[in-house]
N, C-alpha and C. Protein backbone atom coordinates (compact mmCIF):
# COMPACT_ATOMS: atom_id res chain seq x y z
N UNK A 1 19.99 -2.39 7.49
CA UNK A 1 19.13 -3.18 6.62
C UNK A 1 19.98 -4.09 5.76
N UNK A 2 19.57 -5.50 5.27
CA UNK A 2 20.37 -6.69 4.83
C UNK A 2 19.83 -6.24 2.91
N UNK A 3 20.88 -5.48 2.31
CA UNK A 3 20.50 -5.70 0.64
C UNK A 3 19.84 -6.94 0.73
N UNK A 4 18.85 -6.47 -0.02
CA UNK A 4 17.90 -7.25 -0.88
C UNK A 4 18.54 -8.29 -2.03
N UNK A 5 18.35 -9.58 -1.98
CA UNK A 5 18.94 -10.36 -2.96
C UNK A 5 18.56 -10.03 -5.05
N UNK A 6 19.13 -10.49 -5.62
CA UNK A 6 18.74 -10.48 -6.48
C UNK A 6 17.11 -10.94 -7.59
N UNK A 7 16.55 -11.93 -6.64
CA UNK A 7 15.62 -12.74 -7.18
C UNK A 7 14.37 -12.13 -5.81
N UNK A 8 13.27 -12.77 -6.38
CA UNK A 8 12.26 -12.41 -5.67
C UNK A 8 11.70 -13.89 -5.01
N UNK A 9 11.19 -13.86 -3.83
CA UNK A 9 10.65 -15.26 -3.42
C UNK A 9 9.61 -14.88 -3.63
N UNK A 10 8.31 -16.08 -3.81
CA UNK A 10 6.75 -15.87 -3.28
C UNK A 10 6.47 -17.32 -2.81
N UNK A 11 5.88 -17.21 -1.67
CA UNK A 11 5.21 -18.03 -1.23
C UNK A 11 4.42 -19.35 -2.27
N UNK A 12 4.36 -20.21 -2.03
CA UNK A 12 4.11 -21.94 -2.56
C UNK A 12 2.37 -21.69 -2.51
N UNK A 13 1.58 -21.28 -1.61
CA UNK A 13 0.63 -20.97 -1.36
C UNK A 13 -0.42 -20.34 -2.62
N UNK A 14 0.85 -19.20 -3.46
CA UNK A 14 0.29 -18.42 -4.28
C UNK A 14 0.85 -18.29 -5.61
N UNK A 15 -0.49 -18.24 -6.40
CA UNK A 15 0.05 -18.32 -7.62
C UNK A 15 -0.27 -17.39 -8.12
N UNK A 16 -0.25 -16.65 -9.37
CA UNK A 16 -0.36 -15.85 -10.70
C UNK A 16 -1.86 -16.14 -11.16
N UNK A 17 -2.84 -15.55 -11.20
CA UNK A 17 -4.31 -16.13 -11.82
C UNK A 17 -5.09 -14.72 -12.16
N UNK A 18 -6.41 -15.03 -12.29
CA UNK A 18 -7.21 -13.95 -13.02
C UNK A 18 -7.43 -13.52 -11.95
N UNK A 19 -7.41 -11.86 -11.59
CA UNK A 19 -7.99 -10.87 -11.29
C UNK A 19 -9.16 -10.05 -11.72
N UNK A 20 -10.11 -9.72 -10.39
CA UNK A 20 -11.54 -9.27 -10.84
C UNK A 20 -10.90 -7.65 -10.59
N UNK A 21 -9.65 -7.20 -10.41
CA UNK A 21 -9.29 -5.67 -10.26
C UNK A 21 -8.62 -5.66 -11.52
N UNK A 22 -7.67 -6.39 -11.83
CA UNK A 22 -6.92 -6.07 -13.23
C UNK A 22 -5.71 -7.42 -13.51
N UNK A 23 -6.38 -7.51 -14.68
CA UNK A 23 -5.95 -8.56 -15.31
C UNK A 23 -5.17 -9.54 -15.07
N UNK A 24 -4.67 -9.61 -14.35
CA UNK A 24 -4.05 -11.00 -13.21
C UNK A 24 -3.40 -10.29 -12.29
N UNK A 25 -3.62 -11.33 -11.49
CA UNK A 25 -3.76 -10.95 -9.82
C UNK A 25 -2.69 -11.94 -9.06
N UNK A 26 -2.02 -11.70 -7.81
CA UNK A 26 -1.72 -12.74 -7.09
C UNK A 26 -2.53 -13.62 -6.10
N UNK A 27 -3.05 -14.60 -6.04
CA UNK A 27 -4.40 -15.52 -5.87
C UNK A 27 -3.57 -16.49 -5.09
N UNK A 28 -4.25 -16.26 -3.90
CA UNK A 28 -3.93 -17.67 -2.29
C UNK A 28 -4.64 -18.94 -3.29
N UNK A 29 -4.04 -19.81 -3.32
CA UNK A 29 -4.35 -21.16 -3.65
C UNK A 29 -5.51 -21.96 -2.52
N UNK A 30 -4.72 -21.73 -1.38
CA UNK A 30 -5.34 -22.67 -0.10
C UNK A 30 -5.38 -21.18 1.43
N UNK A 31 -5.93 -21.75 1.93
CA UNK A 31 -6.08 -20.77 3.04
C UNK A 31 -4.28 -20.49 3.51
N UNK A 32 -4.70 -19.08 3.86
CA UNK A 32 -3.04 -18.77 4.55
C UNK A 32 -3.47 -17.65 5.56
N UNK A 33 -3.10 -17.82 6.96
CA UNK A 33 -3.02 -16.92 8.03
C UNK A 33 -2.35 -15.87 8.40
N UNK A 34 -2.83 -15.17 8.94
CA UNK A 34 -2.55 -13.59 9.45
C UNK A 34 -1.29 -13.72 9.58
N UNK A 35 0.02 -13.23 8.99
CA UNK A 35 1.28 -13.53 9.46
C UNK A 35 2.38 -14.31 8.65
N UNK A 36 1.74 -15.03 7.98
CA UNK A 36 2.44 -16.00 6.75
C UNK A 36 2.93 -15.01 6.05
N UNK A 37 4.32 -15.27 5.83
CA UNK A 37 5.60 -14.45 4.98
C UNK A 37 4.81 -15.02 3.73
N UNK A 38 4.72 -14.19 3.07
CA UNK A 38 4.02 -14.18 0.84
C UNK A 38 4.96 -13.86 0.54
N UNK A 39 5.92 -13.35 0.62
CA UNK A 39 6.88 -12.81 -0.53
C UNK A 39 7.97 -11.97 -0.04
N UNK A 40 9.24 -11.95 -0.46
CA UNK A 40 10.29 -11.38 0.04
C UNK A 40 11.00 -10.80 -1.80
N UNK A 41 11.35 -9.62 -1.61
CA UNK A 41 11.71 -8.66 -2.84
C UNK A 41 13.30 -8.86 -2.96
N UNK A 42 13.40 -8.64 -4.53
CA UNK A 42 14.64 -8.63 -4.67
C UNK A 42 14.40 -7.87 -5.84
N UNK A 43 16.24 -7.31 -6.19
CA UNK A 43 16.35 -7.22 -7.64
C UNK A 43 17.41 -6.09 -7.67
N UNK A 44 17.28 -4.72 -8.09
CA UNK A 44 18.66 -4.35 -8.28
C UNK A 44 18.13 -2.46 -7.16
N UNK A 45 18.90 -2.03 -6.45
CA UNK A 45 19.48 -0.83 -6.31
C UNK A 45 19.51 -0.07 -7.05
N UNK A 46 18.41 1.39 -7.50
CA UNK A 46 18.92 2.32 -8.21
C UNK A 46 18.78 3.67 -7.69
N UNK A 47 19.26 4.61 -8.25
CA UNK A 47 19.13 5.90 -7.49
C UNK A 47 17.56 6.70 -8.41
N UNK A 48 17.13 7.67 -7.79
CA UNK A 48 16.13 8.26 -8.10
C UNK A 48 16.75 8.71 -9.72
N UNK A 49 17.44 8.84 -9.84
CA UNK A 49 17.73 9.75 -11.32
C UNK A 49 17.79 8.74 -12.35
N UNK A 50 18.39 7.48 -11.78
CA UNK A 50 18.28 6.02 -12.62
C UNK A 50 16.90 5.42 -12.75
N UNK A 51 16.53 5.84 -11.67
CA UNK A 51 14.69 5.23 -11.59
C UNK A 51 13.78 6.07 -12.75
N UNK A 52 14.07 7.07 -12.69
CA UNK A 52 13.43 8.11 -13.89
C UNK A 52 13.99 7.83 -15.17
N UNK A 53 15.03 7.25 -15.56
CA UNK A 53 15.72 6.64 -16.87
C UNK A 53 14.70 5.60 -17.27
N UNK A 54 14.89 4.57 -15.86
CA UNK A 54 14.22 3.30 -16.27
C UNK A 54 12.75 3.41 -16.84
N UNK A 55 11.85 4.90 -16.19
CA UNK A 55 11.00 4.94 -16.30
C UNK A 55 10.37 5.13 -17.44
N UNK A 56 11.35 6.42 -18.04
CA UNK A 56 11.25 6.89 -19.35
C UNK A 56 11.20 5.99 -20.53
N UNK A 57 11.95 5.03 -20.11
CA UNK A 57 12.56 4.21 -21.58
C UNK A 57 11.41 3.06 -21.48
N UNK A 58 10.77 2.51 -19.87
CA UNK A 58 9.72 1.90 -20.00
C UNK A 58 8.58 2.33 -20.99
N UNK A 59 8.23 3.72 -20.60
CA UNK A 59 7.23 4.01 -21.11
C UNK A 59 7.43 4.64 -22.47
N UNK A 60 8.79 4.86 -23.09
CA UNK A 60 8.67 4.72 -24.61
C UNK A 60 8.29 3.58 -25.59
N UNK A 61 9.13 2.54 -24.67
CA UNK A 61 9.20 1.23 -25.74
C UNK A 61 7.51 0.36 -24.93
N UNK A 62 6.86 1.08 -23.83
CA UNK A 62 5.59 -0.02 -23.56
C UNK A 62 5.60 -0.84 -22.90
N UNK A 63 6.95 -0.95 -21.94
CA UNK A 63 7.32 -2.27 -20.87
C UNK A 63 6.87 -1.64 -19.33
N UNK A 64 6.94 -2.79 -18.43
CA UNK A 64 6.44 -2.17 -17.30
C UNK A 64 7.69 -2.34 -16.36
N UNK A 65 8.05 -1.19 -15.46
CA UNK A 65 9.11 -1.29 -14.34
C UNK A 65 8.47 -1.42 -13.08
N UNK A 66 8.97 -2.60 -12.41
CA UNK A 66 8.02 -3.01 -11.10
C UNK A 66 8.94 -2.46 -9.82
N UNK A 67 8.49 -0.93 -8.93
CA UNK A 67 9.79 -0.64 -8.37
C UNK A 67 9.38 0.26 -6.88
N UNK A 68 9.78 -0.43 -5.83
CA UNK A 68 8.96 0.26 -4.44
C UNK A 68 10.16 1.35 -4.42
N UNK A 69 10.46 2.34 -3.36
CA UNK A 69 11.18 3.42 -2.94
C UNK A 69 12.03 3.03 -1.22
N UNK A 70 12.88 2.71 -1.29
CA UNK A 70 13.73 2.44 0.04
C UNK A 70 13.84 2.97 0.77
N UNK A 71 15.00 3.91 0.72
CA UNK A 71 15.28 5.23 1.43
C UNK A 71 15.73 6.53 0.36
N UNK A 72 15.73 7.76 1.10
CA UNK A 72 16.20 8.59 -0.06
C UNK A 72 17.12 8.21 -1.14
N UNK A 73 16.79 8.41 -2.04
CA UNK A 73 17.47 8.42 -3.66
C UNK A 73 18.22 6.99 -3.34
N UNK A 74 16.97 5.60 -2.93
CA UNK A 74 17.35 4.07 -3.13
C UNK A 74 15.95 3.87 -3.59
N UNK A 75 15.84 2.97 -4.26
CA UNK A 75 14.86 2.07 -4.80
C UNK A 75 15.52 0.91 -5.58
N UNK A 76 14.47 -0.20 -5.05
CA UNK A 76 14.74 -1.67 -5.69
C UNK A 76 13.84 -1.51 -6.96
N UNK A 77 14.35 -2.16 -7.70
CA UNK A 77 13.62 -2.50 -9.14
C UNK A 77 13.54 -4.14 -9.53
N UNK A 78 12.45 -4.46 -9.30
CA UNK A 78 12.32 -5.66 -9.41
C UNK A 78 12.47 -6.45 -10.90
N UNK A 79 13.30 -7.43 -10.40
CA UNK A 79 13.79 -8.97 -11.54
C UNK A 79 12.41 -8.89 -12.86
N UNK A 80 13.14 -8.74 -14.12
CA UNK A 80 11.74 -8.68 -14.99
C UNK A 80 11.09 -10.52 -14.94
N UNK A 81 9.50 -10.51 -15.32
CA UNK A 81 9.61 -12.12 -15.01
C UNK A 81 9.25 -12.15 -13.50
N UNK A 82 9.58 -11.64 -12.29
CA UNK A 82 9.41 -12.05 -11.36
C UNK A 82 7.37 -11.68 -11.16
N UNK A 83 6.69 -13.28 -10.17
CA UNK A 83 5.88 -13.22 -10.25
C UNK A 83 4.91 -12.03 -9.48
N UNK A 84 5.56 -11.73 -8.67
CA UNK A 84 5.09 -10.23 -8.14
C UNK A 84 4.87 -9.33 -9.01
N UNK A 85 4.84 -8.80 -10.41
CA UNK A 85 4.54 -8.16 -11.17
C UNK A 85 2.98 -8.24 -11.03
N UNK A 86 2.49 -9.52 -10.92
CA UNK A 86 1.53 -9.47 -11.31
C UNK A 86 0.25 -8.96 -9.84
N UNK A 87 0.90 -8.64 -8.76
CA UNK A 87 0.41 -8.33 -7.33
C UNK A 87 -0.53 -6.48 -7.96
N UNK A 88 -1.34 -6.75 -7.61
CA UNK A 88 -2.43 -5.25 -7.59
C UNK A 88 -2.78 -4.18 -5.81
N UNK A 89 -2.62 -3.36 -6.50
CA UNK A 89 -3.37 -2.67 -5.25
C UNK A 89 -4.69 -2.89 -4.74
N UNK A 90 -4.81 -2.93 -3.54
CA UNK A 90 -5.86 -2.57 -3.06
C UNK A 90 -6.14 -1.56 -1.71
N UNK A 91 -6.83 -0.74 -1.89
CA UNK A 91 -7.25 0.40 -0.56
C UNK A 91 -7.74 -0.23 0.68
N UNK A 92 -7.84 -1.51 0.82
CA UNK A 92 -8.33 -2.25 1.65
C UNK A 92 -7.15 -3.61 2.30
N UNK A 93 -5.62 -3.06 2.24
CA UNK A 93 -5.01 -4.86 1.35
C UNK A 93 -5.08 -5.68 2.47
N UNK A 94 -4.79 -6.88 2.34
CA UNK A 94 -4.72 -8.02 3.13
C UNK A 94 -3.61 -8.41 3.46
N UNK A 95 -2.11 -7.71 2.75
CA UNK A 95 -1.27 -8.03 2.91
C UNK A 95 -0.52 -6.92 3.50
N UNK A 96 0.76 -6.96 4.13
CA UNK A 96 1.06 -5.93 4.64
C UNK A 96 2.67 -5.73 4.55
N UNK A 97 3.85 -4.74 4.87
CA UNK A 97 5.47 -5.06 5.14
C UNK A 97 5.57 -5.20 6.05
N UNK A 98 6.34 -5.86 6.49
CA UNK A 98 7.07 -5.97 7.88
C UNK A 98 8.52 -5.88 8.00
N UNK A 99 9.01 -5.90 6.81
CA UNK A 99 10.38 -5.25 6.67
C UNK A 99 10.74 -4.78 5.31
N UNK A 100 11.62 -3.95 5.15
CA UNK A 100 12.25 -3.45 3.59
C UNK A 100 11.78 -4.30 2.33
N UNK A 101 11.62 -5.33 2.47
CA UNK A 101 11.53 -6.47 1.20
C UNK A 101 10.11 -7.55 1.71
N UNK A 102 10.04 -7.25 2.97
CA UNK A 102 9.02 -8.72 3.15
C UNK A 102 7.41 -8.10 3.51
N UNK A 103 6.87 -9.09 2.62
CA UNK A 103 5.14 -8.63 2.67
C UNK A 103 4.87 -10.20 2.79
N UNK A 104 3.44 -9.75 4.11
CA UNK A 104 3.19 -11.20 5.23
C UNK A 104 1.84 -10.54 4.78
N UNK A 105 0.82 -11.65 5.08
CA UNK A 105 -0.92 -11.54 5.31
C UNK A 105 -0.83 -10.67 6.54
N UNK A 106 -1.73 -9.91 6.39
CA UNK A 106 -2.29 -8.77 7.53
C UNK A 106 -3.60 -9.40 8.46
N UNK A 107 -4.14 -10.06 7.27
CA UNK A 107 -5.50 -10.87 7.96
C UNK A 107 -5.78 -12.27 7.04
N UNK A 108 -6.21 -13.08 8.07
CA UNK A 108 -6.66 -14.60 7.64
C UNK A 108 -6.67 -14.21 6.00
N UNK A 109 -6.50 -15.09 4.96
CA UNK A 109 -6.45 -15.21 3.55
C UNK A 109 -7.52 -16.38 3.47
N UNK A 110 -8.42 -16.63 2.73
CA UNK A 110 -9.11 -17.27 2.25
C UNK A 110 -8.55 -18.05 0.52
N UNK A 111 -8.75 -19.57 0.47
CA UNK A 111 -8.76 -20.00 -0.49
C UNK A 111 -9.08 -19.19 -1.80
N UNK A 112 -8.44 -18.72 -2.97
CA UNK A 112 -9.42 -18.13 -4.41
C UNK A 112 -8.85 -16.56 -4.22
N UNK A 113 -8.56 -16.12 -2.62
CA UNK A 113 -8.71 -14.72 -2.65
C UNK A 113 -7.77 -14.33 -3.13
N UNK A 114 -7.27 -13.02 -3.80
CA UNK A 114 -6.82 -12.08 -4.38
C UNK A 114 -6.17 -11.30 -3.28
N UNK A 115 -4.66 -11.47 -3.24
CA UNK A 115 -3.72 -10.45 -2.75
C UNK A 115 -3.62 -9.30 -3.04
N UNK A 116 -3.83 -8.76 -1.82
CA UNK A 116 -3.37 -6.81 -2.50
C UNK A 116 -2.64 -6.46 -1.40
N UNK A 117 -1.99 -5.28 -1.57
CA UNK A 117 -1.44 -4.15 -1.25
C UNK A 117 -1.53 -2.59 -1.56
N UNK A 118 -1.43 -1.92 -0.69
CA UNK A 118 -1.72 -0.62 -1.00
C UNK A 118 -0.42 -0.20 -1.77
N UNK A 119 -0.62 0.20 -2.91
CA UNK A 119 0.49 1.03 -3.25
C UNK A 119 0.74 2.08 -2.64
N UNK A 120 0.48 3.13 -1.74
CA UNK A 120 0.73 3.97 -0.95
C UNK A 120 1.70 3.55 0.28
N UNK A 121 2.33 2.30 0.46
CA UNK A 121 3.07 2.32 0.97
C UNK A 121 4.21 1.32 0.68
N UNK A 122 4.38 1.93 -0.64
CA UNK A 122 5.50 1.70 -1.63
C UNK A 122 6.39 2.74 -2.21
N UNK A 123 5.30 4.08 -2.32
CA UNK A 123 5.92 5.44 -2.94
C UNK A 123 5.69 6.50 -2.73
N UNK A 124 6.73 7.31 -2.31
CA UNK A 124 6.69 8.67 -2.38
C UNK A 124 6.77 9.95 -3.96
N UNK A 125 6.74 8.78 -4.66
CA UNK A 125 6.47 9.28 -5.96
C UNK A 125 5.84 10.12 -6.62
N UNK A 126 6.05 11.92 -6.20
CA UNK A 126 5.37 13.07 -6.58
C UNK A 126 4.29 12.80 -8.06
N UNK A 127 4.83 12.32 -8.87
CA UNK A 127 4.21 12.20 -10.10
C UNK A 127 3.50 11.05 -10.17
N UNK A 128 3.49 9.94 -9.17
CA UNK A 128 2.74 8.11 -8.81
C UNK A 128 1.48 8.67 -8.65
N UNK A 129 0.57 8.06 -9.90
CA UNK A 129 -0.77 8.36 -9.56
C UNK A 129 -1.27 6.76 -10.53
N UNK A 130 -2.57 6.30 -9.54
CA UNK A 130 -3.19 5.38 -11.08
C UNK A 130 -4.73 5.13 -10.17
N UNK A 131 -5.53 5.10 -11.07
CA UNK A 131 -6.73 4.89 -11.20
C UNK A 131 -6.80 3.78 -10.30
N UNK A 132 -7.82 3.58 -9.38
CA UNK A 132 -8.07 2.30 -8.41
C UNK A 132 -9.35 1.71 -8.58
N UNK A 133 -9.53 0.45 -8.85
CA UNK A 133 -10.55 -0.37 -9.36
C UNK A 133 -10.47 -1.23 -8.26
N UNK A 134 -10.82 -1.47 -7.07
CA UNK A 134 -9.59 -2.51 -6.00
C UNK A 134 -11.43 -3.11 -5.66
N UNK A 135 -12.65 -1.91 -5.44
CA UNK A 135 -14.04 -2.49 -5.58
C UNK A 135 -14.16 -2.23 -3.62
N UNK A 136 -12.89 -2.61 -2.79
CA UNK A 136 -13.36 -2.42 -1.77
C UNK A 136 -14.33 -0.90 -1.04
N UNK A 137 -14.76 -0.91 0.03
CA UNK A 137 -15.61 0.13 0.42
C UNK A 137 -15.06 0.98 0.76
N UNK A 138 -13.66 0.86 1.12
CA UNK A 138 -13.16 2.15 1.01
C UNK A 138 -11.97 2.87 0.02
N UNK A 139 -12.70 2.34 -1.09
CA UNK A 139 -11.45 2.78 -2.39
C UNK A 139 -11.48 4.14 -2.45
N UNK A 140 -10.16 4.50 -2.77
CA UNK A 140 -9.92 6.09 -2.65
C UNK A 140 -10.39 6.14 -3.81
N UNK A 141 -10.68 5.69 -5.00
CA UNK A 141 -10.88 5.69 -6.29
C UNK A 141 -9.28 6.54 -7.39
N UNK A 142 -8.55 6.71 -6.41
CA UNK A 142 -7.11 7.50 -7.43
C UNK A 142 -6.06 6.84 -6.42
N UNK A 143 -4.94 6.28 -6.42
CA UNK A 143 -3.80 6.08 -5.74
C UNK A 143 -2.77 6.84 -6.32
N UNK A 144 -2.48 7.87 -4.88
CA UNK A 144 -0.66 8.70 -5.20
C UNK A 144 0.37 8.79 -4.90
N UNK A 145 1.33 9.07 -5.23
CA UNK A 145 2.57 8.96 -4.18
C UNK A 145 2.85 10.05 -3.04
N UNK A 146 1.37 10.92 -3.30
CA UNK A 146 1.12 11.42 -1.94
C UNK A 146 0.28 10.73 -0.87
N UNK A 147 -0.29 9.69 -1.02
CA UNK A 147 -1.17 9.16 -0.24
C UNK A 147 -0.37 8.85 0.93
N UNK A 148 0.74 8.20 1.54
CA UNK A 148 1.09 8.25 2.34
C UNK A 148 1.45 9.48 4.00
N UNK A 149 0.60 10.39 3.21
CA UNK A 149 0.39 11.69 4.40
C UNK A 149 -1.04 11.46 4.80
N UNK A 150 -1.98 10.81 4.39
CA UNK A 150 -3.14 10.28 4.38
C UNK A 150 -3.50 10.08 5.85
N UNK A 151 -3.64 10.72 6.91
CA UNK A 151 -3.21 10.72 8.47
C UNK A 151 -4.35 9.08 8.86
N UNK A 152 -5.14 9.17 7.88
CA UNK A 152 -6.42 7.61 8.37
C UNK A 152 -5.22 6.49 7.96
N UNK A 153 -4.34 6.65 6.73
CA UNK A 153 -3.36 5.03 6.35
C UNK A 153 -2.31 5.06 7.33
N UNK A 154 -1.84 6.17 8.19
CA UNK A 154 -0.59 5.96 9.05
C UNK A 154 -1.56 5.63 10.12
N UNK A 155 -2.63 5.87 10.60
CA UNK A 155 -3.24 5.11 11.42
C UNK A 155 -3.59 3.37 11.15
N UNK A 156 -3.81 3.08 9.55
CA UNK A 156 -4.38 2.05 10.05
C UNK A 156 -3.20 1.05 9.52
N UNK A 157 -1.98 1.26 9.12
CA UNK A 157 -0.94 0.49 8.75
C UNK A 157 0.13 0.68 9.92
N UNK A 158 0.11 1.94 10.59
CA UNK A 158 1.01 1.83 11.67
C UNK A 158 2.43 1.99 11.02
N UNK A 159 3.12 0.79 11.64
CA UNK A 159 4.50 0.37 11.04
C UNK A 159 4.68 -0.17 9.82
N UNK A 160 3.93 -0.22 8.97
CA UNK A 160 4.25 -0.88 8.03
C UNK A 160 4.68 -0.41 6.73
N UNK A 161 4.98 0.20 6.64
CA UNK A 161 5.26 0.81 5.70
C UNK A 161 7.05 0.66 4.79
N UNK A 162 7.21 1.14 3.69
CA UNK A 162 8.74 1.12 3.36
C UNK A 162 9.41 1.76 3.90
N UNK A 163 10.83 1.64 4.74
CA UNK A 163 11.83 2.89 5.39
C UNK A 163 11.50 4.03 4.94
N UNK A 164 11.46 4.25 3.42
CA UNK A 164 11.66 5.87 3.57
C UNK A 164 10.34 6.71 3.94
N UNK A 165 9.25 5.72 4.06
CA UNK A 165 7.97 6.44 4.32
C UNK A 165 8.10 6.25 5.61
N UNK A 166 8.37 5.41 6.62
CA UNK A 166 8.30 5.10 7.70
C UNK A 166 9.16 6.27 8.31
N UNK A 167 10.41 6.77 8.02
CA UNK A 167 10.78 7.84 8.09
C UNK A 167 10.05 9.11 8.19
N UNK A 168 9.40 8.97 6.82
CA UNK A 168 8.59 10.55 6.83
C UNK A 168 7.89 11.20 7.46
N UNK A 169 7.18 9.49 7.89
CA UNK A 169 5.96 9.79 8.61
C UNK A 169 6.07 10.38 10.50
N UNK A 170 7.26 9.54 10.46
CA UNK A 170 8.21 9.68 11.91
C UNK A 170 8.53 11.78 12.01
N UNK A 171 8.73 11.98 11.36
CA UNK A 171 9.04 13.18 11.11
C UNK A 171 8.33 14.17 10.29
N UNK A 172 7.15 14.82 11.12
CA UNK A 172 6.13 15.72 10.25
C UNK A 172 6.44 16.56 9.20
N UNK A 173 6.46 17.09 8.38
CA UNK A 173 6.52 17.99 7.65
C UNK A 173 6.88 19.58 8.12
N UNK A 174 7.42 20.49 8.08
CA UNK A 174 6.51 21.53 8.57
C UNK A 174 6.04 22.12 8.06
């Protein structure tokens, strides 16, 4: 796998706007098709024990850490400022990975519409839980960092997922 650069790209297509799930959203400007690269991740390498630092001190002082899970004890932590902060889940998303850092449309995008992603295939995060407002029909209504054992999302995402889930999933439990 090619480290992840420092900065985050997003697509020209999409901007930062109001969200009807939570408070701003990433919003297609103009139509964009099944397949169009949205965004490629960057930012820094930390280990699970650094990720729990960052976390802590986020949630003392009230800041938010924007941060998917790589492979065992790797995770990127995304550039503060970068406009992907403002990207929401959805149980339904439109967007999908196709590699370590890159999230492409899954299906046709419509002008106005609202980008999502499942957070479930971002984290294995025992303690990752948050309330889901996403409105689609099949909202789990809770997102966890167990959801990725979810045997219906490895069906309907397949490959897509982050290495270390893509891993997991490769390899049952016993």
């Amino acid at each position: 796998m090619d480290l992840p650069g420092p900065d985050c790209w997003l697509n020209p297509l999409v901007r930062v706007g109001r969200s009807a799930i939570d408070g701003e959203g990433l919003v297609a400007t103009a139509p964009i098709a099944r397949g169009e690269v949205l965004s490629r991740l960057g930012g820094r390498l930390v280990t699970d024990a650094e990720l729990r630092d960052l976390l802590t001190e986020a949630a003392r002082t009230g800041t938010c850490v924007d941060t998917l899970s790589l492979h065992t004890d790797q995770n990127l932590v995304l550039p503060a400022g970068a406009p992907q902060h403002a990207g929401n889940h959805g149980c339904d998303p439109n967007t999908w990975w196709v590699d370590p850092c890159l999230v492409v449309a899954r299906r046709d995008i419509i002008a106005g519409e609202e980008l999502t992603l499942d957070y479930a295939t971002i984290t294995d995060d025992p303690e990752f839980a948050v309330e889901c407002s996403c409105g689609s029909a099949s909202c789990r209504g809770r997102v966890t960092g167990a959801d990725w054992r979810l045997p219906h999302l490895q069906a309907a995402y397949g490959p897509h997922w982050v290495p270390v889930l893509t891993e997991r999933i490769a390899v049952p439990e016993p």
